[in-house]
PDB file of N, CA and C in Angstrom:
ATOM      1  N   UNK A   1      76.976  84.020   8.604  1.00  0.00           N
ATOM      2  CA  UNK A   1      77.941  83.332   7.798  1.00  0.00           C
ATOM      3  C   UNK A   1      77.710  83.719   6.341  1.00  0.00           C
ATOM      4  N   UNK A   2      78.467  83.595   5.757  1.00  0.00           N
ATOM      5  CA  UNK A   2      78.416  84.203   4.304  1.00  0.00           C
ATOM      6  C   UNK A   2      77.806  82.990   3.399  1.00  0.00           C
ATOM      7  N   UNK A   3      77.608  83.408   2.511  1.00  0.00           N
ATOM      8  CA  UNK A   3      76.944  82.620   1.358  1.00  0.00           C
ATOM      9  C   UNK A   3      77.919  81.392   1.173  1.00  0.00           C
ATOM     10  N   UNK A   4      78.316  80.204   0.693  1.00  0.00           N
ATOM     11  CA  UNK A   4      79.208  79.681  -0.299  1.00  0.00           C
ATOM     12  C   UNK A   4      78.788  79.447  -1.632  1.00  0.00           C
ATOM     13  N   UNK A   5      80.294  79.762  -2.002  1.00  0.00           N
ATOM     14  CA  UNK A   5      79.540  78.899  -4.027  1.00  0.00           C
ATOM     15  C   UNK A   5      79.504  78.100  -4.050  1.00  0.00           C
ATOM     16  N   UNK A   6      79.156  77.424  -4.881  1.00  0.00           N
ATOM     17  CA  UNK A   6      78.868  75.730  -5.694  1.00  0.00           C
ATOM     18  C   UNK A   6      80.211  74.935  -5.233  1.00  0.00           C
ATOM     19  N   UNK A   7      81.761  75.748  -5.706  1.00  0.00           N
ATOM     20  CA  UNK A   7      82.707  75.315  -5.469  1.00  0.00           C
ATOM     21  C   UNK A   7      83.069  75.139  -3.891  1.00  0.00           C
ATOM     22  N   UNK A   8      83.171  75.884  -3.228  1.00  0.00           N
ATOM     23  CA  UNK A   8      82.972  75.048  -1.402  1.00  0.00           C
ATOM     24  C   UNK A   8      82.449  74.576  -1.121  1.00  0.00           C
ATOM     25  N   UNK A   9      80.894  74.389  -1.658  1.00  0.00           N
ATOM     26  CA  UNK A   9      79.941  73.228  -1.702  1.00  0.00           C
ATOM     27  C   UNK A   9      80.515  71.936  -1.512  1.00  0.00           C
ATOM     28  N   UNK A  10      80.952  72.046  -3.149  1.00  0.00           N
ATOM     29  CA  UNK A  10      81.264  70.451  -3.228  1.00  0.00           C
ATOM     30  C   UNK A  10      83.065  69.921  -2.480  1.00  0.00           C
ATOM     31  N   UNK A  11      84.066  71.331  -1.764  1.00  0.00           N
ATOM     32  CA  UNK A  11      84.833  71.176  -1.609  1.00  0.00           C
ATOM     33  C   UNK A  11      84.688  70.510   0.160  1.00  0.00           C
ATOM     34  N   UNK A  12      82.869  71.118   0.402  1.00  0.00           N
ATOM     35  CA  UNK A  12      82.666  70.480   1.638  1.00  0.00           C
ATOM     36  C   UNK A  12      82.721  69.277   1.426  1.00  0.00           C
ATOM     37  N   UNK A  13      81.905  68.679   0.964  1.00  0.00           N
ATOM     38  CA  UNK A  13      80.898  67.244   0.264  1.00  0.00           C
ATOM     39  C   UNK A  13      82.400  66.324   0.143  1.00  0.00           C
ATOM     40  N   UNK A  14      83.222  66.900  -0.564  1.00  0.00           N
ATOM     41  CA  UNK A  14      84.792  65.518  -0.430  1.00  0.00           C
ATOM     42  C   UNK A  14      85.003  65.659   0.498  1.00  0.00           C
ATOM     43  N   UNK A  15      85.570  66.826   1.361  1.00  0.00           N
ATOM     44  CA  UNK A  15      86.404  66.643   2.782  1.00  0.00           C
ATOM     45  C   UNK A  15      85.166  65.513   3.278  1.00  0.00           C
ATOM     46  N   UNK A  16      83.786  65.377   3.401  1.00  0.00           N
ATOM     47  CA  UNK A  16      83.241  64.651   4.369  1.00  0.00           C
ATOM     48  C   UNK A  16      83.421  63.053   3.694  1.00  0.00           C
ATOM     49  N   UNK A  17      83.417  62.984   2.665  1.00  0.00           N
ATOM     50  CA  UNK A  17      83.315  62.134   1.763  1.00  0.00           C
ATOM     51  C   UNK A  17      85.034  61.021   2.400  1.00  0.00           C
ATOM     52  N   UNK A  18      85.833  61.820   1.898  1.00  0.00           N
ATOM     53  CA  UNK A  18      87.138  61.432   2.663  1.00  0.00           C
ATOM     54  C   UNK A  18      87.418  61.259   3.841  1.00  0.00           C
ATOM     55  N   UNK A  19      86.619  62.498   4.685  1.00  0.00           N
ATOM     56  CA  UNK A  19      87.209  61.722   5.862  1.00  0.00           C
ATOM     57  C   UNK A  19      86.615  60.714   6.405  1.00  0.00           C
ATOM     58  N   UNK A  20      85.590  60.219   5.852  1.00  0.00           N
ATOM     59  CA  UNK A  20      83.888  58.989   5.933  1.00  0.00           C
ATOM     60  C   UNK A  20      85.336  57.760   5.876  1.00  0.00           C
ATOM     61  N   UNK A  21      85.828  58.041   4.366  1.00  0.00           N
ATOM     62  CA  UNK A  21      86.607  57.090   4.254  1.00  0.00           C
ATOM     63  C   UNK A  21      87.453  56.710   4.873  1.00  0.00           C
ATOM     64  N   UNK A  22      88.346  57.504   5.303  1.00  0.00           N
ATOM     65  CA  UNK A  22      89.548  57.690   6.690  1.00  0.00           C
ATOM     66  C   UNK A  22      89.032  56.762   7.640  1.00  0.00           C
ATOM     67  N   UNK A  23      87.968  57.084   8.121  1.00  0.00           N
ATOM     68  CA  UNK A  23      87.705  56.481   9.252  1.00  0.00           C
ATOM     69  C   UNK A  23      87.090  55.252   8.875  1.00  0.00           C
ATOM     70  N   UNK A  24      86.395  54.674   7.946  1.00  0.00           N
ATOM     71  CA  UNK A  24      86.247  53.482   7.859  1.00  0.00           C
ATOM     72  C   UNK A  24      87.471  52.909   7.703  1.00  0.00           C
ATOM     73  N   UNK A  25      88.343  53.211   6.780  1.00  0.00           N
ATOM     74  CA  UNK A  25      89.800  52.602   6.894  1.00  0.00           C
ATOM     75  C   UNK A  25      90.380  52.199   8.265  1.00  0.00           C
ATOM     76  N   UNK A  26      90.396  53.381   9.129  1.00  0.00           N
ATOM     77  CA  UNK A  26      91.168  52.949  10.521  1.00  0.00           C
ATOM     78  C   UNK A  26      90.568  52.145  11.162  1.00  0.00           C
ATOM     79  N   UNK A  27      89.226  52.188  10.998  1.00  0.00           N
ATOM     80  CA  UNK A  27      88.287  51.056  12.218  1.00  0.00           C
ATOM     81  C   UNK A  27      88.447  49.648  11.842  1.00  0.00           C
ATOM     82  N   UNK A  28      88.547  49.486   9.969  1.00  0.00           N
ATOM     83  CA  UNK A  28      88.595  47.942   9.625  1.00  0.00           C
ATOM     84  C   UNK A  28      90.145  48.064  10.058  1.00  0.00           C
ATOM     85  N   UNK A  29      91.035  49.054   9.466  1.00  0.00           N
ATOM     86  CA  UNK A  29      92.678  48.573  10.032  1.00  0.00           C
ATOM     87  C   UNK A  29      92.659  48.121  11.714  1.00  0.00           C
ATOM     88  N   UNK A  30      91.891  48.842  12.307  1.00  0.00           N
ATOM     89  CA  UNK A  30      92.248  48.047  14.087  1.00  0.00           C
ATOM     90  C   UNK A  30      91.432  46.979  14.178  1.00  0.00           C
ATOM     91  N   UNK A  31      89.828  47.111  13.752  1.00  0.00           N
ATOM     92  CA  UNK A  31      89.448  45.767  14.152  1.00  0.00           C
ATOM     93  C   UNK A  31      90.051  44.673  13.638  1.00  0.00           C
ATOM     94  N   UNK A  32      91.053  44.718  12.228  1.00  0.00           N
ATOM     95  CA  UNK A  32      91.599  43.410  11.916  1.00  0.00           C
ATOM     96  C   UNK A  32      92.823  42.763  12.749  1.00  0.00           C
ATOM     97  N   UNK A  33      93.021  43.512  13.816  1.00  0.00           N
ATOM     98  CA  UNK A  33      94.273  43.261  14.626  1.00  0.00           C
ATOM     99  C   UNK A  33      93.653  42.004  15.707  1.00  0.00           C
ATOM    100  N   UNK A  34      94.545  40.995  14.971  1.00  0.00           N
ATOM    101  CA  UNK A  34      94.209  39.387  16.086  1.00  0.00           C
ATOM    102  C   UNK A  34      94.230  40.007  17.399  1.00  0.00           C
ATOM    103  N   UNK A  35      95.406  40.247  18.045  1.00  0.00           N
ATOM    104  CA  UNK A  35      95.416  40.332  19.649  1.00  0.00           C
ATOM    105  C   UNK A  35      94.708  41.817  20.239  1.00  0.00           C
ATOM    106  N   UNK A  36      93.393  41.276  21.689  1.00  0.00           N
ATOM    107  CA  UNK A  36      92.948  42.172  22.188  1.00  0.00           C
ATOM    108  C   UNK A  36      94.316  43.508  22.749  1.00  0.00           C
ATOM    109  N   UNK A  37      96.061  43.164  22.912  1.00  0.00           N
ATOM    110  CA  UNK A  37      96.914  44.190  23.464  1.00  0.00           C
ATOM    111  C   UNK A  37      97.270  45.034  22.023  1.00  0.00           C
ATOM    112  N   UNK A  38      97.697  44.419  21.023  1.00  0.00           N
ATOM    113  CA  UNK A  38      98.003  45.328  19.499  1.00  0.00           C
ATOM    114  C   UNK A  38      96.494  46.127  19.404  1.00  0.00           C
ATOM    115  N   UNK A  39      95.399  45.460  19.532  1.00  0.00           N
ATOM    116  CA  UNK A  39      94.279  46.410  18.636  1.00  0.00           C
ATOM    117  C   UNK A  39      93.902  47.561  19.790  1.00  0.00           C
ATOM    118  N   UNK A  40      94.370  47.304  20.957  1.00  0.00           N
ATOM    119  CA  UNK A  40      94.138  48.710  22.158  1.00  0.00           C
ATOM    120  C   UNK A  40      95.534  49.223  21.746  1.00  0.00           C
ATOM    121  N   UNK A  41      96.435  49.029  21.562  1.00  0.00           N
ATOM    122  CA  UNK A  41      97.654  49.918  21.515  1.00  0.00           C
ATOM    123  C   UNK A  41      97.567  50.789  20.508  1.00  0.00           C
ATOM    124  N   UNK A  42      97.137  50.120  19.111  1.00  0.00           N
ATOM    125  CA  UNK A  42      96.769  50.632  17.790  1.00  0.00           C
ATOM    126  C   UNK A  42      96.035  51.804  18.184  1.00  0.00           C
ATOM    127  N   UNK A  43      94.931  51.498  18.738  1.00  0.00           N
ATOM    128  CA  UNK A  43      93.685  52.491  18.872  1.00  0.00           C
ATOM    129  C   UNK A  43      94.151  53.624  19.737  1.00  0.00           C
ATOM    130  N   UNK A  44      95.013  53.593  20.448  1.00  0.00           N
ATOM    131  CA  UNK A  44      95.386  54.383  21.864  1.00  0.00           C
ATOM    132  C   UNK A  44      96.228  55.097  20.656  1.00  0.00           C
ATOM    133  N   UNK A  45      97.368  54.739  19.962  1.00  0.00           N
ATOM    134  CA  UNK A  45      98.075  55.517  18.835  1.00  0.00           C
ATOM    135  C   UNK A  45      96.912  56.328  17.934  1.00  0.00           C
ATOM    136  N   UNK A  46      96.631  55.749  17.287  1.00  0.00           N
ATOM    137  CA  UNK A  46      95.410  56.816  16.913  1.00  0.00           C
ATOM    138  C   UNK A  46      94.980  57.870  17.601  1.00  0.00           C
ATOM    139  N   UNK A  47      94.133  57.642  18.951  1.00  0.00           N
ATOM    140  CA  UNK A  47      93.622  58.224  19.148  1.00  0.00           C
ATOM    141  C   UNK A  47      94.373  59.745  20.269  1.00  0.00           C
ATOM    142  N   UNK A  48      95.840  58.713  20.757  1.00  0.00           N
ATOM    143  CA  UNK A  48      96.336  59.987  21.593  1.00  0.00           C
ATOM    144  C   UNK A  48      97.423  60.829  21.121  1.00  0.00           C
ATOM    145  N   UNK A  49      97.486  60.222  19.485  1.00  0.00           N
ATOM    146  CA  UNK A  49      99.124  60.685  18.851  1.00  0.00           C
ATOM    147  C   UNK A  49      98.972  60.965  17.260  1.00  0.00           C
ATOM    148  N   UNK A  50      98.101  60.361  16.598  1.00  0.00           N
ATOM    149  CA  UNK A  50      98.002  60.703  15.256  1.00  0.00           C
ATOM    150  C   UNK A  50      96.733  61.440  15.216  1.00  0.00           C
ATOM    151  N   UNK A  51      95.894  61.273  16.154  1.00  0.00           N
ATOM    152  CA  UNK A  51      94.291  62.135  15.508  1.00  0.00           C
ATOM    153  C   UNK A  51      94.457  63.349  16.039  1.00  0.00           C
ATOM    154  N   UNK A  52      95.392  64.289  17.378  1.00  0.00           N
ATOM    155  CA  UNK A  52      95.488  65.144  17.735  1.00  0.00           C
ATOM    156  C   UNK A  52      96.335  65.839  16.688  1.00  0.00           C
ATOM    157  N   UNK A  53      97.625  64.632  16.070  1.00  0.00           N
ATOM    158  CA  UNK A  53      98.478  65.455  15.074  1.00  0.00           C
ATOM    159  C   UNK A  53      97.529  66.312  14.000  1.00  0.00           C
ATOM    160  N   UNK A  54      96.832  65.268  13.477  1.00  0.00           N
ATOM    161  CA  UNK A  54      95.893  65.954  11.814  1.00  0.00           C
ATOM    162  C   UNK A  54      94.703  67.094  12.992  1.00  0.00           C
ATOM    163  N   UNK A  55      94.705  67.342  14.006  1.00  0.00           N
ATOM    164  CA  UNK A  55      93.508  68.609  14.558  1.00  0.00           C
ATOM    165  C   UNK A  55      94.452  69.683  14.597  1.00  0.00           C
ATOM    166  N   UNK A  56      96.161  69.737  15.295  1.00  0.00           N
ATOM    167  CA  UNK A  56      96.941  70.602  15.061  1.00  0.00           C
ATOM    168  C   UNK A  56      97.137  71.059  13.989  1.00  0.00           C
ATOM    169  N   UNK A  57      97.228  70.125  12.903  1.00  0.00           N
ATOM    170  CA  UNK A  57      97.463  70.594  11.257  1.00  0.00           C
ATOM    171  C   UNK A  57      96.234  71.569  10.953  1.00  0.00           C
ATOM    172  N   UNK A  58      95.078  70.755  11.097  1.00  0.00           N
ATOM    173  CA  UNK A  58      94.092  71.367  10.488  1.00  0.00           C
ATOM    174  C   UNK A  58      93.480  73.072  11.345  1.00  0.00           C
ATOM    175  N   UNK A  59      93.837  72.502  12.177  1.00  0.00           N
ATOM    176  CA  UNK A  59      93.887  74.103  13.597  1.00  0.00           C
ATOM    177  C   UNK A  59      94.721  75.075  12.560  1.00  0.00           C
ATOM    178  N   UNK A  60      95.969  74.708  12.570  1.00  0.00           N
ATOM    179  CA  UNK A  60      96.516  76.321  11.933  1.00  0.00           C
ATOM    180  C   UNK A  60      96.313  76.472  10.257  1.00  0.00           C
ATOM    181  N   UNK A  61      95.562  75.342   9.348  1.00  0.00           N
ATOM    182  CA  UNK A  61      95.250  75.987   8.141  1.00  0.00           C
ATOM    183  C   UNK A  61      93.879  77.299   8.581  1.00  0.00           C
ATOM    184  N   UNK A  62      93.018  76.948   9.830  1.00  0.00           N
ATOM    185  CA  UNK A  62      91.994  77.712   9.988  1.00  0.00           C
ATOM    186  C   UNK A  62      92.504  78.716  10.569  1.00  0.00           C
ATOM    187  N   UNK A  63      93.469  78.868  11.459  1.00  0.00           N
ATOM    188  CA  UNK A  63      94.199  80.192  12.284  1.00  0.00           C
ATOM    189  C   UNK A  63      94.363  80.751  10.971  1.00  0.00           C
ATOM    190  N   UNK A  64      95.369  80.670   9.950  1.00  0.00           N
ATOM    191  CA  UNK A  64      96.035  81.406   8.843  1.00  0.00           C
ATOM    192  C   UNK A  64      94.875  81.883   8.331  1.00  0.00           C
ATOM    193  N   UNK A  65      93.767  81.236   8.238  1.00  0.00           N
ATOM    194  CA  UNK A  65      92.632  81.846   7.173  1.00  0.00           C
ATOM    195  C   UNK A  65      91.706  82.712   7.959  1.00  0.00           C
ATOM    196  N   UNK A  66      91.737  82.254   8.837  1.00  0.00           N
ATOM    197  CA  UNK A  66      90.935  83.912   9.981  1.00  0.00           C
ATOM    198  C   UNK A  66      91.852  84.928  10.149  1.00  0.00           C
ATOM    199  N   UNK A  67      93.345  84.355   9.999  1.00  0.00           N
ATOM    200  CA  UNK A  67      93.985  85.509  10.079  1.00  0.00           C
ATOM    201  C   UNK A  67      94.107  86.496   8.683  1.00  0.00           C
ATOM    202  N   UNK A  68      93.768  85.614   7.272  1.00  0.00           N
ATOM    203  CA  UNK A  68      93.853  86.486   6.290  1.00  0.00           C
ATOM    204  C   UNK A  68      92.364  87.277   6.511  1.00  0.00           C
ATOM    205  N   UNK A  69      91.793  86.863   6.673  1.00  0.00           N
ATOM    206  CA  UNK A  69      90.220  88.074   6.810  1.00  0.00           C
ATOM    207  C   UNK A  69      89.937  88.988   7.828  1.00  0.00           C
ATOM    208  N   UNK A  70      91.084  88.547   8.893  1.00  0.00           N
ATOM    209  CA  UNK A  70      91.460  89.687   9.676  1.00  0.00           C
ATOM    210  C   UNK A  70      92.166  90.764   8.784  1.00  0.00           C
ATOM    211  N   UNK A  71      92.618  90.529   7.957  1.00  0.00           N
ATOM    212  CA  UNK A  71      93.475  91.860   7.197  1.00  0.00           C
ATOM    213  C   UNK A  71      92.208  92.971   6.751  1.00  0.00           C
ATOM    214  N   UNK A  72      92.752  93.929   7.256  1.00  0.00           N
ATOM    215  CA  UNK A  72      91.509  95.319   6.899  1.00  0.00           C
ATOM    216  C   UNK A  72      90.511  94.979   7.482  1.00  0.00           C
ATOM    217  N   UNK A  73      89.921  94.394   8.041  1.00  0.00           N
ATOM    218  CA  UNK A  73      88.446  93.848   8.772  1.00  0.00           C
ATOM    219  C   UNK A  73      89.037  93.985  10.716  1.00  0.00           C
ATOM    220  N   UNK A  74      87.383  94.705  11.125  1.00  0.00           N
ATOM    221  CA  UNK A  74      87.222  94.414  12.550  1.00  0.00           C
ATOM    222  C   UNK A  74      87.151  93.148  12.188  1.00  0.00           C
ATOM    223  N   UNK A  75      87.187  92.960  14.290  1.00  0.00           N
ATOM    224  CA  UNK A  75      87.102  91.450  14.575  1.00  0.00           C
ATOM    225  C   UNK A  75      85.286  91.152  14.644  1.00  0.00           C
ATOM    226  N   UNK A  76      84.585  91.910  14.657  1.00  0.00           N
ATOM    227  CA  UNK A  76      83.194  92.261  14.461  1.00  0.00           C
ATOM    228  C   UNK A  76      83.133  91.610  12.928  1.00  0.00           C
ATOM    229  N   UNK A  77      83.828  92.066  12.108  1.00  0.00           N
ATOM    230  CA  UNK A  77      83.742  92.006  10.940  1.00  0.00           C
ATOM    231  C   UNK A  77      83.448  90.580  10.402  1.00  0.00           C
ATOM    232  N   UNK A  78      84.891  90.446  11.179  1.00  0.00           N
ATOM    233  CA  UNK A  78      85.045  88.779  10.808  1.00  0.00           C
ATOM    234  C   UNK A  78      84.286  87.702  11.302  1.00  0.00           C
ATOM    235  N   UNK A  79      83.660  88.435  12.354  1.00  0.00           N
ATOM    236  CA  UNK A  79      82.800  87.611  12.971  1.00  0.00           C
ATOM    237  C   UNK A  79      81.525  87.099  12.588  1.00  0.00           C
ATOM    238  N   UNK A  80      80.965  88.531  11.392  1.00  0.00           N
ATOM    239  CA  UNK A  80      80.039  88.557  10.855  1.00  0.00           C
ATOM    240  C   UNK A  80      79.829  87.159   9.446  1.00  0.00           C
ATOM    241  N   UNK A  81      81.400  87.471   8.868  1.00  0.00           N
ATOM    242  CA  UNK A  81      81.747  86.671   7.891  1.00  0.00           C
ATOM    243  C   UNK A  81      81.578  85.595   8.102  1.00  0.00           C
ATOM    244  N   UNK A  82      82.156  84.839   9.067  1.00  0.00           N
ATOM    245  CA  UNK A  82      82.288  83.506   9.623  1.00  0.00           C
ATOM    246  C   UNK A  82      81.347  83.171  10.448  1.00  0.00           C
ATOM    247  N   UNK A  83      80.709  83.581  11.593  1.00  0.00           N
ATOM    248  CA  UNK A  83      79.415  83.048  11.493  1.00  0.00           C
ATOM    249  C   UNK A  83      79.674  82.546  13.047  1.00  0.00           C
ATOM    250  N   UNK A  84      80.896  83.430  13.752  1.00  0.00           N
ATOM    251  CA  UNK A  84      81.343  83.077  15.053  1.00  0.00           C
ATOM    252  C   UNK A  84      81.683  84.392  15.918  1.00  0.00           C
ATOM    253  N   UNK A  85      81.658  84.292  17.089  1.00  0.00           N
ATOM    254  CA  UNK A  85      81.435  85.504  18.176  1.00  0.00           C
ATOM    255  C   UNK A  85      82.915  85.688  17.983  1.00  0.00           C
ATOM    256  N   UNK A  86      82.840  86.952  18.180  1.00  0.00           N
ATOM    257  CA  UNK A  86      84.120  87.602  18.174  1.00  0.00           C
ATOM    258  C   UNK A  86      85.072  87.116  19.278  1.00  0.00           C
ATOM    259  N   UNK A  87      84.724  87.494  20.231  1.00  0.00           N
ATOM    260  CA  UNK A  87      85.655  86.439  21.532  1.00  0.00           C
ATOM    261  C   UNK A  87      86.162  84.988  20.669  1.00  0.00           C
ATOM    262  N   UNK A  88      84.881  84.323  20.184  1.00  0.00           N
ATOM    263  CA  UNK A  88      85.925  83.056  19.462  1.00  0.00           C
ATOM    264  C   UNK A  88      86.682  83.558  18.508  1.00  0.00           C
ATOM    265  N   UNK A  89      86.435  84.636  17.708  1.00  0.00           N
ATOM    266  CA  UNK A  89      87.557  84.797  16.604  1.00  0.00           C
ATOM    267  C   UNK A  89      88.552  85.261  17.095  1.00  0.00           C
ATOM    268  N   UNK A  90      88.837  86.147  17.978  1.00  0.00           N
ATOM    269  CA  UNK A  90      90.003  86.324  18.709  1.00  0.00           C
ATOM    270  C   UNK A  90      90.743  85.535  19.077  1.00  0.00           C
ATOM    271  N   UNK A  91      90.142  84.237  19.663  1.00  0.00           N
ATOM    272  CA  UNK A  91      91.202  82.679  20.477  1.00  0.00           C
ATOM    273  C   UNK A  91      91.275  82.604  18.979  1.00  0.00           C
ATOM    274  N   UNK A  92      91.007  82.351  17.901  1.00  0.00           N
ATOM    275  CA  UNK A  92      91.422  81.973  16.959  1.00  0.00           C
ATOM    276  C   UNK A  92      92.621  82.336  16.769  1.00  0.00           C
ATOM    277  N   UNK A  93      92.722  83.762  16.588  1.00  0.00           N
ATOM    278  CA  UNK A  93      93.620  84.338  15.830  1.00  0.00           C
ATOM    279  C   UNK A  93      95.006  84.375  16.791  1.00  0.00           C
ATOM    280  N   UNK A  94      94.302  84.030  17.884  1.00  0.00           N
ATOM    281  CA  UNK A  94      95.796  83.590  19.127  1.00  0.00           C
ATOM    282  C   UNK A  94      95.998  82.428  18.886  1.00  0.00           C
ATOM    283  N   UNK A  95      95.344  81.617  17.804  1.00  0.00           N
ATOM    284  CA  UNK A  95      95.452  80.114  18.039  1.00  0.00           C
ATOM    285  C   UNK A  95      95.044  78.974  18.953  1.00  0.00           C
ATOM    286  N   UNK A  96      94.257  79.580  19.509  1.00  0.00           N
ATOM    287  CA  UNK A  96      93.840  78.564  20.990  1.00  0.00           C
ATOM    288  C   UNK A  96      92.680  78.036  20.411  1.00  0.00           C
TER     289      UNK A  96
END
């Protein structure tokens, strides 16, 4: 895997930071739900319809960006870069 700068550093450190927060948000938003049928329905929405939505989103910002370092680079290459077997960078770049 390649080095990062200071700046992906800390661009890691918020994404975790935020999504820490995300999820404390959703857990106090369902546990505050009076009835045991709303706070399973809630949670079942979450978990079978909005948390797959934001993995699809976040799936193809990472497809697009393996696919830009695929430009001029083996898949060896990229593999080297990223810090993943080529077979996985390939499903990547198919999107799977």
């Amino acid at each position: 895997m390649t080095d990062t700068t200071p700046s992906d550093q800390q661009v890691f450190a918020d994404l975790r930071v935020l999504t820490a927060e995300y999820v404390s948000a959703v857990r106090a938003l369902l546990a505050g739900i009076d009835t045991p049928v709303a706070r399973e329905r809630a949670a079942r929405l979450f978990t079978d319809q909005l948390l797959p939505d934001v993995a699809k989103a976040v799936k193809a910002i990472r497809t697009a960006a393996v696919g830009e370092l695929r430009q001029g680079r083996t898949l060896r290459e990229v593999s080297g870069l990223i810090g993943l077997s080529v077979p996985r960078v390939d499903q990547l770049l198919k999107g799977k």
